[in-house]
N, C-alpha and C. Protein backbone atom coordinates (compact mmCIF):
# COMPACT_ATOMS: atom_id res chain seq x y z
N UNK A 1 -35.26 2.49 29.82
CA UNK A 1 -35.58 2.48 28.42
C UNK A 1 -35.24 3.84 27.83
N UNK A 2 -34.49 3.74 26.64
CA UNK A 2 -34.28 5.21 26.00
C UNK A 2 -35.41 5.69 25.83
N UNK A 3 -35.13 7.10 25.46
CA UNK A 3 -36.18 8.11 24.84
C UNK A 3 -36.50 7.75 23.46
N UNK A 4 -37.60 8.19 22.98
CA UNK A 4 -37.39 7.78 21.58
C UNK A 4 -37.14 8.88 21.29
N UNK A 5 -36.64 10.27 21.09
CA UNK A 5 -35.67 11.05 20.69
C UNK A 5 -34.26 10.45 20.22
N UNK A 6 -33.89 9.69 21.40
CA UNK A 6 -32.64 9.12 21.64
C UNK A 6 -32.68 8.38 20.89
N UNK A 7 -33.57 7.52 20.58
CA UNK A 7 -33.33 6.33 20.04
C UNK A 7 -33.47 6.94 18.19
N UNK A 8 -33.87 7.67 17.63
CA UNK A 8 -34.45 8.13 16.61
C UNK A 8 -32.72 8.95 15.97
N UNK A 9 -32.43 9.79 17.28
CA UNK A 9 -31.05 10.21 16.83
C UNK A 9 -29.78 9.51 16.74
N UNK A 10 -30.02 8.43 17.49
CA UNK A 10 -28.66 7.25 17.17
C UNK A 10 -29.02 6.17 16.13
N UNK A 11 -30.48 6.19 15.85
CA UNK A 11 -30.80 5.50 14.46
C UNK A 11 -30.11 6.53 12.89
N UNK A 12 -30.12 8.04 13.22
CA UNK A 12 -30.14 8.69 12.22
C UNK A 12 -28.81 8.46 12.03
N UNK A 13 -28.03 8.24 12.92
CA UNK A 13 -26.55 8.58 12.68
C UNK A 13 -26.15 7.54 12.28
N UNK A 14 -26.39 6.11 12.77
CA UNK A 14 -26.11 4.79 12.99
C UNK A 14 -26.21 4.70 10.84
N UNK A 15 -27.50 5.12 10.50
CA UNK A 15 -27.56 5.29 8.79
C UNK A 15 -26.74 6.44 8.50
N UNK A 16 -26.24 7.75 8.61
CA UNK A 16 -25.53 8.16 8.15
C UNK A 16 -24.56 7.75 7.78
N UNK A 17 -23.62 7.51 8.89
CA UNK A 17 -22.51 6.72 9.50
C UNK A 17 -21.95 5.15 8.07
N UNK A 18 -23.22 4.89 8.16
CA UNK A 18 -23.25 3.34 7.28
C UNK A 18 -23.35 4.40 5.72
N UNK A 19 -23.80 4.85 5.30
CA UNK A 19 -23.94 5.49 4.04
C UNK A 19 -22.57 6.44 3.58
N UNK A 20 -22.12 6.99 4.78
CA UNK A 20 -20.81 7.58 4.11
C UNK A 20 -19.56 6.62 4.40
N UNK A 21 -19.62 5.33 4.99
CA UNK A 21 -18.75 4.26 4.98
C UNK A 21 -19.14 4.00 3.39
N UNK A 22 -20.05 3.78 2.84
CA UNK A 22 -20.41 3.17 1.98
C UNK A 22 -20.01 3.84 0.59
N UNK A 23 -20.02 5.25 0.84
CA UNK A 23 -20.06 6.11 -0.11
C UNK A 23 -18.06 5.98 -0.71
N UNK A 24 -17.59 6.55 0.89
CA UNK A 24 -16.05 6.64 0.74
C UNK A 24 -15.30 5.82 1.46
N UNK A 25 -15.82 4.76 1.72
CA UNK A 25 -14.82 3.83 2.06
C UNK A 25 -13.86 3.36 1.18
N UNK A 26 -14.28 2.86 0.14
CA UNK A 26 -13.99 2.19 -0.86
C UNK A 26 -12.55 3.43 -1.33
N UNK A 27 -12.81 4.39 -1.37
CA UNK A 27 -12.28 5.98 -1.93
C UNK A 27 -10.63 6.15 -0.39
N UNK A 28 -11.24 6.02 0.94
CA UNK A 28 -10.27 5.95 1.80
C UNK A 28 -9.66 4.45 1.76
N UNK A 29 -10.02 3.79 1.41
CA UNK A 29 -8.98 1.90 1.52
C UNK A 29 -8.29 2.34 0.17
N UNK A 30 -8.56 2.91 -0.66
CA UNK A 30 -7.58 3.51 -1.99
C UNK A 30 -6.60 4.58 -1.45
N UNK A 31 -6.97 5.26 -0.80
CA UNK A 31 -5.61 6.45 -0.64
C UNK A 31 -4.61 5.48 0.87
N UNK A 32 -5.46 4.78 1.33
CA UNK A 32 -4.17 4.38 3.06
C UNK A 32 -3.13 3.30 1.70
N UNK A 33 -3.89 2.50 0.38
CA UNK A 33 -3.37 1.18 -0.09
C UNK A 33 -2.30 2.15 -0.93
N UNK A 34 -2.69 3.40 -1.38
CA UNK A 34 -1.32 4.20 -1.94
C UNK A 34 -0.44 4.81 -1.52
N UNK A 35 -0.87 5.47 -0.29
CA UNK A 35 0.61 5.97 0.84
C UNK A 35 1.31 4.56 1.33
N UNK A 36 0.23 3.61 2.04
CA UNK A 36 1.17 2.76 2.57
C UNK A 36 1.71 1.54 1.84
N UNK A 37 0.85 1.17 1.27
CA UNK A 37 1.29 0.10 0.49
C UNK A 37 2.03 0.17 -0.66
N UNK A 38 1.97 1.33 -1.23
CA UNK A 38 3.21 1.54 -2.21
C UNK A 38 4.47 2.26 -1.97
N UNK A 39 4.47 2.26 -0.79
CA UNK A 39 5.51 2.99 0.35
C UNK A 39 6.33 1.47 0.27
N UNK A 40 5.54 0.43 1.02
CA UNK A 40 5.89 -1.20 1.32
C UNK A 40 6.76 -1.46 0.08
N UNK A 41 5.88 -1.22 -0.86
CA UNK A 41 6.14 -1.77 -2.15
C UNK A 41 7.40 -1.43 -3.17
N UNK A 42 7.62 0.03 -2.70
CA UNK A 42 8.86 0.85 -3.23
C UNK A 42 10.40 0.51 -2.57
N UNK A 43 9.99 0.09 -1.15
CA UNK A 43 10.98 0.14 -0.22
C UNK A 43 11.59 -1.17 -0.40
N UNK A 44 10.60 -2.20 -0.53
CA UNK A 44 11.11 -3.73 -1.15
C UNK A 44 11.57 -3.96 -2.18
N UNK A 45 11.31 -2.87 -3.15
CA UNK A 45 11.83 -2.78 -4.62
C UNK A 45 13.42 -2.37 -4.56
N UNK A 46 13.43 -1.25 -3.39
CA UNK A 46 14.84 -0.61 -3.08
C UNK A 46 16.08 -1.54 -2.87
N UNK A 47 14.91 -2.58 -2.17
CA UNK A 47 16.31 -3.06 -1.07
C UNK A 47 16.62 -4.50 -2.33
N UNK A 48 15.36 -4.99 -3.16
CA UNK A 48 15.89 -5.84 -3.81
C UNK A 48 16.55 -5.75 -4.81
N UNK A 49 17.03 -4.33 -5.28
CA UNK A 49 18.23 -4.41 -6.40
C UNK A 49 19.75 -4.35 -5.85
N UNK A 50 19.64 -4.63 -4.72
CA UNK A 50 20.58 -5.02 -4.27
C UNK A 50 21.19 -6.23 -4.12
N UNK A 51 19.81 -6.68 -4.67
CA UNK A 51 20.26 -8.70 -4.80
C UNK A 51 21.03 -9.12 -6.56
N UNK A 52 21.26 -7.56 -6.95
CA UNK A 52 21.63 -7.74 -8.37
C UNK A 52 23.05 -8.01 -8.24
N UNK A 53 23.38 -8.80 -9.45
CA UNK A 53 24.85 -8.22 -9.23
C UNK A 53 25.54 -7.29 -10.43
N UNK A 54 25.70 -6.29 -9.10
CA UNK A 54 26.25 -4.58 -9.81
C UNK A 54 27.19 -4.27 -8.67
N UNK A 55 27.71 -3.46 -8.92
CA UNK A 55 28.46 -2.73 -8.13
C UNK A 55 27.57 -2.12 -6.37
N UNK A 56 28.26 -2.23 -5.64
CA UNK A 56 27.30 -1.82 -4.36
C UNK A 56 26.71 -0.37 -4.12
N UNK A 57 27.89 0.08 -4.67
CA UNK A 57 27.06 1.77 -4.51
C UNK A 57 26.08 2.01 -5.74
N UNK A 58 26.50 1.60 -7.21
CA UNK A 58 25.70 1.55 -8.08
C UNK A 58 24.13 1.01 -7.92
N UNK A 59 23.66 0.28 -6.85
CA UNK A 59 22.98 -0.50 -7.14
C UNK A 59 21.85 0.05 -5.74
N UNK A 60 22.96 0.86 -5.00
CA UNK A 60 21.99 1.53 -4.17
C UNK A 60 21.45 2.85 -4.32
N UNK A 61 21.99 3.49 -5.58
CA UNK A 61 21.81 4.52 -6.37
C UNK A 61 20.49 4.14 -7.10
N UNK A 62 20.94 3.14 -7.99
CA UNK A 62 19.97 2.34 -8.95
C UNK A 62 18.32 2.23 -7.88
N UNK A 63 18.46 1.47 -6.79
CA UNK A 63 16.98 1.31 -6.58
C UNK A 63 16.85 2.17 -5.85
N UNK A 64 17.52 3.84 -4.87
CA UNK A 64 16.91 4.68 -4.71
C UNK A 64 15.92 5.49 -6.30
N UNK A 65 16.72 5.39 -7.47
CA UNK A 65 15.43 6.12 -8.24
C UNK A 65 14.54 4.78 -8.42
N UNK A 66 14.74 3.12 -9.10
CA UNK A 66 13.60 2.90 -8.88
C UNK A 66 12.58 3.29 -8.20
N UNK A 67 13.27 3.32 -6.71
CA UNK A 67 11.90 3.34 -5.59
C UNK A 67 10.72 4.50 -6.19
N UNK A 68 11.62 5.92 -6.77
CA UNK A 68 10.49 6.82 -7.10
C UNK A 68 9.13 6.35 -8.19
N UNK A 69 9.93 5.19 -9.23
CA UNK A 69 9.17 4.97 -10.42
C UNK A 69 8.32 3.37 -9.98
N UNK A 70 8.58 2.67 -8.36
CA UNK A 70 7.57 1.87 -8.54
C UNK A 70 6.56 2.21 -7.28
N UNK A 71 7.17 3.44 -6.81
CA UNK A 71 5.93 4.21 -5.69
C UNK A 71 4.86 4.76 -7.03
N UNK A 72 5.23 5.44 -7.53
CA UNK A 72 4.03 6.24 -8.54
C UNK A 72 3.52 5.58 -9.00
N UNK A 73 4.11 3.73 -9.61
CA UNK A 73 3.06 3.24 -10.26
C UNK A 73 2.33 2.48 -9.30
N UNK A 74 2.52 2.42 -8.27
CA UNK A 74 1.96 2.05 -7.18
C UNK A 74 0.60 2.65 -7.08
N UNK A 75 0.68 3.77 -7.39
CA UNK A 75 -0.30 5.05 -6.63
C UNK A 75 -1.28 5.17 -7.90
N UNK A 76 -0.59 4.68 -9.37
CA UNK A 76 -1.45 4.57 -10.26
C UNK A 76 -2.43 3.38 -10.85
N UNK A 77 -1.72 2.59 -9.92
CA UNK A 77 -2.49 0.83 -10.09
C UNK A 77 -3.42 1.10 -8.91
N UNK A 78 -3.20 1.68 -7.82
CA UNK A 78 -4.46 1.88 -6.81
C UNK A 78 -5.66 2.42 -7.33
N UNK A 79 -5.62 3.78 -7.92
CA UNK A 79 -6.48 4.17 -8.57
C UNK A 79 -7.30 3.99 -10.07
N UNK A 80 -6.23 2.84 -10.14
CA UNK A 80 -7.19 2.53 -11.80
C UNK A 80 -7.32 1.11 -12.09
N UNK A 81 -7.18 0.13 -10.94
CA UNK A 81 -8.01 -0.80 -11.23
C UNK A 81 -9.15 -0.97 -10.49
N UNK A 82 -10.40 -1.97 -10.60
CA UNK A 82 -11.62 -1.94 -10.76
C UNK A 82 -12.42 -1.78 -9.55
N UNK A 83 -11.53 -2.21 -8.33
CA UNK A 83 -12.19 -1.93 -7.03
C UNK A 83 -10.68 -1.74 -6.01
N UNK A 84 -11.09 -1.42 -4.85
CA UNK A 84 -10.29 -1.56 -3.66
C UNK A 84 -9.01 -2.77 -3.28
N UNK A 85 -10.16 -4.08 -3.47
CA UNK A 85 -9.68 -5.42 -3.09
C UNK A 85 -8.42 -5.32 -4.01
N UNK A 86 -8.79 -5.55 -5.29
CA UNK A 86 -8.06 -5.44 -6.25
C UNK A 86 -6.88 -4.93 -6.19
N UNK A 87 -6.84 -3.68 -5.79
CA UNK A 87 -5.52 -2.69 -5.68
C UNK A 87 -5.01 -3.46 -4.71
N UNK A 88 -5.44 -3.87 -3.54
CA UNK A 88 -4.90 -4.39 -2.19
C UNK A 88 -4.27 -5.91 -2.57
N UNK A 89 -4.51 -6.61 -3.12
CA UNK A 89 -4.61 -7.60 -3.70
C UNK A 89 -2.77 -7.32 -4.82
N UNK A 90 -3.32 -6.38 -5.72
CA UNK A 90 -1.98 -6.18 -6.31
C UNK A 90 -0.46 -5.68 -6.06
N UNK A 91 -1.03 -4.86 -4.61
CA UNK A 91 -0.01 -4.21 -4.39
C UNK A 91 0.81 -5.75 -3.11
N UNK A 92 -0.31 -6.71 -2.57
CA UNK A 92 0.31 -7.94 -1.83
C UNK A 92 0.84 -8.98 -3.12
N UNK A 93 0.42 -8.54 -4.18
CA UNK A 93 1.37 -9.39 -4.99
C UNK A 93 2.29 -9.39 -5.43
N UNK A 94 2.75 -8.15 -5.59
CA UNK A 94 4.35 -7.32 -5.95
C UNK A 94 5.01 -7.86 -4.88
N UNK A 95 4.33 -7.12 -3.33
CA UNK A 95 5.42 -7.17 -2.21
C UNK A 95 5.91 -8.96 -2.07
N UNK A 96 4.73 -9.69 -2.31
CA UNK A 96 5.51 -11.33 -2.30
C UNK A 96 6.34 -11.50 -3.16
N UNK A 97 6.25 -10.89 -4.43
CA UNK A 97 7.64 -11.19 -5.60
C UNK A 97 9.07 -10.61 -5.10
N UNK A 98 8.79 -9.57 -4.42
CA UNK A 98 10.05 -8.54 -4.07
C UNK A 98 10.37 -8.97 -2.75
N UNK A 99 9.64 -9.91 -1.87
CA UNK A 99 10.28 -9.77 -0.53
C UNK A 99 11.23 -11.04 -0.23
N UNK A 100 11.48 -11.90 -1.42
CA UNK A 100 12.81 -12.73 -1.44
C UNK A 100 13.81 -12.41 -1.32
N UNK A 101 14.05 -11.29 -2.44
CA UNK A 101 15.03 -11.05 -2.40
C UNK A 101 15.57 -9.86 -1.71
N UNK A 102 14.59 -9.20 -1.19
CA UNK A 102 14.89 -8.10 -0.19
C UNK A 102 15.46 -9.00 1.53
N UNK A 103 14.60 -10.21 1.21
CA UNK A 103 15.00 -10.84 2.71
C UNK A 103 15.94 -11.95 2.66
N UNK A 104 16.27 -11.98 1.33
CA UNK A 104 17.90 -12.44 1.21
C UNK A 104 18.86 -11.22 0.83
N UNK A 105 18.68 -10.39 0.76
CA UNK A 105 19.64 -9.00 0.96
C UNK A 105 19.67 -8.58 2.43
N UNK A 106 18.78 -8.52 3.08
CA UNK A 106 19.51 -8.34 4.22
C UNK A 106 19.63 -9.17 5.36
N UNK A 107 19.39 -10.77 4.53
CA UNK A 107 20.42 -11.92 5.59
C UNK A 107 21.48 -11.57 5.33
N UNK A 108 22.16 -11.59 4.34
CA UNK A 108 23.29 -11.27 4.17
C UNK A 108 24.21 -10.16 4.27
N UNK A 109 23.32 -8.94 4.97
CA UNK A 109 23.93 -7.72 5.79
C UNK A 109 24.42 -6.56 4.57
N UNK A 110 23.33 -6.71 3.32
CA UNK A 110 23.97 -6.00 2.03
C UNK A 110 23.23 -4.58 2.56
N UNK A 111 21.99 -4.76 3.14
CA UNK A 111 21.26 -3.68 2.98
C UNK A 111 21.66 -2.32 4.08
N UNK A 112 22.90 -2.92 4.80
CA UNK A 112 23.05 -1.75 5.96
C UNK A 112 24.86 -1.08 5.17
């Protein structure tokens, strides 16, 4: 049987632990959904203006700067809508619009 020391100090932590999940979780699932998911989100944007029809180098020019202008708004829809889910939620709804045509760009071997 534990000590109740023991048991008193893995209770204290066990509530810490739960209170600063609670506090910044919500705050860390916002910064991983803006590095990574608008990383996802930029990179699918990249590869799908390539499903345009433009010129090939033009168009890989073209969605290298998109990529800069739909990473940032990426990073600004994380932080300013109403919760976590939400952002996570929006940023899986872009990537389903964009990943047609990114994954018919590179069936067709445009993207290498």
């Amino acid at each position: 049987m534990p000590s109740p020391t023991l048991a008193r100090t893995h209770d204290w932590f066990r509530d810490w632990f739960r209170d600063w999940f609670r506090d910044y979780g919500p705050l860390i699932s916002r910064i991983l959904a803006a590095l990574f998911g608008g990383y996802a989100v930029a990179a699918l944007a990249s590869v799908a203006v390539l499903a345009l029809p433009a010129d090939r180098t033009q168009a890989a020019i073209s969605g290298t700067l998109l990529s800069f202008a739909v990473y940032a708004g990426a990073v600004i829809w994380v932080f300013a809508v109403r919760s976590a889910w939400r952002a996570w939620a929006g940023l899986l709804v872009a990537a389903l619009v964009l990943a047609p045509a990114a994954w018919w760009t590179w069936g067709k071997g445009l993207g290498a």
